[in-house]
C-alpha atoms as a PDB file:
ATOM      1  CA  UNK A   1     -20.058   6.540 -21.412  1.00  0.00           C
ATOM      2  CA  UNK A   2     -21.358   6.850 -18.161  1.00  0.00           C
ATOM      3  CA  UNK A   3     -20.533   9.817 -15.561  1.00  0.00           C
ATOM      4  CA  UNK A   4     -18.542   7.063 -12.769  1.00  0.00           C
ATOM      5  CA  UNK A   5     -17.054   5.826 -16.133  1.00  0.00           C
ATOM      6  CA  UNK A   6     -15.993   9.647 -17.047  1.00  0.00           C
ATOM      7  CA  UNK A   7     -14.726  10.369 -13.565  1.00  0.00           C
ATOM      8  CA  UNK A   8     -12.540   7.394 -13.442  1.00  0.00           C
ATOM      9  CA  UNK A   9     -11.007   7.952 -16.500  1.00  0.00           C
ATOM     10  CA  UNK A  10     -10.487  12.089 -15.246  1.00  0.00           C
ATOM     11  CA  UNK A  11      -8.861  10.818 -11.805  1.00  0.00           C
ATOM     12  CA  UNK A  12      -6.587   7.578 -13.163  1.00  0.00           C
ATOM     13  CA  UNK A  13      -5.687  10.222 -16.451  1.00  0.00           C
ATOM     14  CA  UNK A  14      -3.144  11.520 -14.223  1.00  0.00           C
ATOM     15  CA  UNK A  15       0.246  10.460 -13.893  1.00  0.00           C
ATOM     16  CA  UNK A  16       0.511  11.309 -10.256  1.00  0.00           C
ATOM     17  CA  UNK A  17      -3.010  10.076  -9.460  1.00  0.00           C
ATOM     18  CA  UNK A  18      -2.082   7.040 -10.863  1.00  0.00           C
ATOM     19  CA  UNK A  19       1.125   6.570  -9.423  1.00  0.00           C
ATOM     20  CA  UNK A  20      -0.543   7.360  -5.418  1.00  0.00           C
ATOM     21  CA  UNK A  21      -3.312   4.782  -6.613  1.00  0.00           C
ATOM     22  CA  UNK A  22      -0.677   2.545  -7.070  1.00  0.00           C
ATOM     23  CA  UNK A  23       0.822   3.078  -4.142  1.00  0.00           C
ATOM     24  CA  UNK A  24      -1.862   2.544  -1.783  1.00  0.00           C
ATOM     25  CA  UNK A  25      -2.975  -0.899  -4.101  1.00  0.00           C
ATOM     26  CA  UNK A  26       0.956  -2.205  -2.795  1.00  0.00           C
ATOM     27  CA  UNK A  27       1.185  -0.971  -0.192  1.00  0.00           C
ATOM     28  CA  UNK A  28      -2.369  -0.643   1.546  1.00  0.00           C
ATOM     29  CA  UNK A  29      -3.618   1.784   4.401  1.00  0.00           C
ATOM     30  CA  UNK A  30      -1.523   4.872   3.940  1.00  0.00           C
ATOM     31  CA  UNK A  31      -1.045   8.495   5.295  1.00  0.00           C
ATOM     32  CA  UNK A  32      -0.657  11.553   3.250  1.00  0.00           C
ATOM     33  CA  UNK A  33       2.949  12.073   4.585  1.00  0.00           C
ATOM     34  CA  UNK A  34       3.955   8.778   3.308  1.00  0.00           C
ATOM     35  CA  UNK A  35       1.946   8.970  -0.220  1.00  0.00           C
ATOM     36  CA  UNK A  36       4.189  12.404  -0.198  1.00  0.00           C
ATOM     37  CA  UNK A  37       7.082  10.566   0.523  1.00  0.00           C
ATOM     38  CA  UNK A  38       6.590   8.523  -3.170  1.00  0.00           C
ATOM     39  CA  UNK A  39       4.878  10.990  -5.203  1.00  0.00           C
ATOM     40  CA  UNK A  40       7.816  13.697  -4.956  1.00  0.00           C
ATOM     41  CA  UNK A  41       5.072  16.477  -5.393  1.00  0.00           C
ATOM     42  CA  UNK A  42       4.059  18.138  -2.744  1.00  0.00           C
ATOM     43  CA  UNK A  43       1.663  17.293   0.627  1.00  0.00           C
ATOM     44  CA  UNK A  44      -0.883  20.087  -0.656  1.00  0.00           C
ATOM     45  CA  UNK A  45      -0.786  18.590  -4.257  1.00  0.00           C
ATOM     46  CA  UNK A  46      -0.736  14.820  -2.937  1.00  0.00           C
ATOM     47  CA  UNK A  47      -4.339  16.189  -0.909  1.00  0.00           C
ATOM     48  CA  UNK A  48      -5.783  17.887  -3.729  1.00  0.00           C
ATOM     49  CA  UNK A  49      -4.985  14.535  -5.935  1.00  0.00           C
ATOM     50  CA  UNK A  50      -6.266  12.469  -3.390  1.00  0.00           C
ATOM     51  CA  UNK A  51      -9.160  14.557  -2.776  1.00  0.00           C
ATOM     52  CA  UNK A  52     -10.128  13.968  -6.711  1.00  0.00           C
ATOM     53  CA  UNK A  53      -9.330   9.793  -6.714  1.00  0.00           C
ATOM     54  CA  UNK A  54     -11.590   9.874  -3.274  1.00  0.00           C
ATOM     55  CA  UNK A  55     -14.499  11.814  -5.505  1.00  0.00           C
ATOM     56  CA  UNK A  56     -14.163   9.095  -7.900  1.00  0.00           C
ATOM     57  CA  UNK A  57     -14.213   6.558  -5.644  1.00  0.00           C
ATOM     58  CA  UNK A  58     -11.226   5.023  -5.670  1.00  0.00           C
ATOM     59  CA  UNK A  59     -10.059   5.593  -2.486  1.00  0.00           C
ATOM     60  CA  UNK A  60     -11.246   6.013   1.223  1.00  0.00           C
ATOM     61  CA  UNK A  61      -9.951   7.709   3.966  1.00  0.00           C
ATOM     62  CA  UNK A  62     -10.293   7.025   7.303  1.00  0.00           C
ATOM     63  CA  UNK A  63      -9.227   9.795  10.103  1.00  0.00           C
ATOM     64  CA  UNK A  64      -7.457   8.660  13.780  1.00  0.00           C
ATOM     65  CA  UNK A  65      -6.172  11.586  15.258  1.00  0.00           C
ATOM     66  CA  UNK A  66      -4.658  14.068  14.014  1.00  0.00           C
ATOM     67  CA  UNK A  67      -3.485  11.601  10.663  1.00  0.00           C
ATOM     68  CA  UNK A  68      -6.011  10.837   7.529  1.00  0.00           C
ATOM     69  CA  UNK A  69      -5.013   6.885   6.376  1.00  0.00           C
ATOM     70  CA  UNK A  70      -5.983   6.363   3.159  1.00  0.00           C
ATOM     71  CA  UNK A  71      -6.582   3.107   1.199  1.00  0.00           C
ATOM     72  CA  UNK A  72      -7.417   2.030  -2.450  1.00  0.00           C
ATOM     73  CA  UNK A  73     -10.762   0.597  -3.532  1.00  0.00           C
ATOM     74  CA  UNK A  74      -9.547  -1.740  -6.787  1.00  0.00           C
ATOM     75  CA  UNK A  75     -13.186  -2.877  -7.286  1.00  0.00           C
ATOM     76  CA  UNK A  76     -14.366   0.805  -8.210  1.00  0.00           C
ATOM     77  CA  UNK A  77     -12.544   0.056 -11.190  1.00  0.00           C
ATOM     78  CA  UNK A  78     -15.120  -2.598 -12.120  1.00  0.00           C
ATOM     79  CA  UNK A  79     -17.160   0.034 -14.386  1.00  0.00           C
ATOM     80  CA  UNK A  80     -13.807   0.128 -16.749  1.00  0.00           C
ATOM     81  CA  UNK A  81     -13.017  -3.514 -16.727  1.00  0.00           C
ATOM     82  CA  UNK A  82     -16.462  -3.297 -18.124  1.00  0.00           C
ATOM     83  CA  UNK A  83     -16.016  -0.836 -20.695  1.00  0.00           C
ATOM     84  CA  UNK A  84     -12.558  -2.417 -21.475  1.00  0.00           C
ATOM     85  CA  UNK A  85     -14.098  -5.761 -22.136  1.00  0.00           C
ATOM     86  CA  UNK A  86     -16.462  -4.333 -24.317  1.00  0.00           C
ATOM     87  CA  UNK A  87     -14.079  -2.422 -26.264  1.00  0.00           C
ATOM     88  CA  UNK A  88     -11.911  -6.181 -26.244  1.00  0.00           C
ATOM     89  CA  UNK A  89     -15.036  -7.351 -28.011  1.00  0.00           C
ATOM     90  CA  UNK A  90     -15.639  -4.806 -30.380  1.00  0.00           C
ATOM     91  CA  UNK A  91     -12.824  -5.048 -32.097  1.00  0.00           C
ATOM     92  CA  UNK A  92     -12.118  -8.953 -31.951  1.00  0.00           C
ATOM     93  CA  UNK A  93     -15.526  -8.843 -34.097  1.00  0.00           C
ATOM     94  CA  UNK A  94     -13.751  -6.341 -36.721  1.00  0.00           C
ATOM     95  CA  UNK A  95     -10.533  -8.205 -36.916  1.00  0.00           C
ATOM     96  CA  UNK A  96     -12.474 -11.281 -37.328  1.00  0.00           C
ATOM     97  CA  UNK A  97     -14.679  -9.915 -40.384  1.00  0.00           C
ATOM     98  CA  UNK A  98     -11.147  -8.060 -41.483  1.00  0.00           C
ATOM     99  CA  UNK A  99      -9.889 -11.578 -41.461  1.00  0.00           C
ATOM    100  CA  UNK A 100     -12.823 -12.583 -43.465  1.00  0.00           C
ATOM    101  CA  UNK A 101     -12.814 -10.045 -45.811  1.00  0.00           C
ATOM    102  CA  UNK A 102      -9.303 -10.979 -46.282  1.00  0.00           C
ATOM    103  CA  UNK A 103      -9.732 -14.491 -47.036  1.00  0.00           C
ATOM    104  CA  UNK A 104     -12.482 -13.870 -49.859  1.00  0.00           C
ATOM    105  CA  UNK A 105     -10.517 -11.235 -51.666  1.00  0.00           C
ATOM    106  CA  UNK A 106      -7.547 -14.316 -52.023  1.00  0.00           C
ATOM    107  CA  UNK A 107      -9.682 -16.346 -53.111  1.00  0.00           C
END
């Protein structure tokens, strides 16, 4: 597995990472105050999580002011589409010789 593929999986293996990616996929350019509004942690903890999603790419932020908007980058998640299609394809092939298998032994 690669190292993006290792720090997505870190950043999106967290319930409340997940839940502000979420948020900012529905509901686009966001502040922290708001994400804090939805994530019922914290404003420190919502900046430290965002802080780790931004490492792994999944989200930019943009500063006007005084206020940091942030917004979610679905396409960084091509790297595990990728993995996940692989995976699909892996084990298609073993049902299918499972299947196979199957089908000799009745015969």
């Amino acid at each position: 597995m690669t190292t993006t593929q290792d720090a997505l999986f870190r950043a999106l293996g967290d319930p409340t990472r997940r839940a502000i990616f979420e948020q900012l996929c529905a509901g686009g350019e966001q502040t922290v105050g708001a994400l804090t509004g939805h994530a019922q942690v914290s404003q420190p903890a919502v900046s430290k999580h965002l802080a780790i999603l931004k490492q792994a790419g999944l989200v930019l932020d943009r500063h006007a002011g005084r206020q940091t908007h942030y917004s979610a980058r679905p396409g960084a998640l091509a790297p595990l589409q990728d993995w996940t299609n692989q995976m699909t394809r892996f084990w298609e092939n073993r049902f299918d010789d499972l299947e196979d298998l199957l089908k000799r032994i009745d015969q």
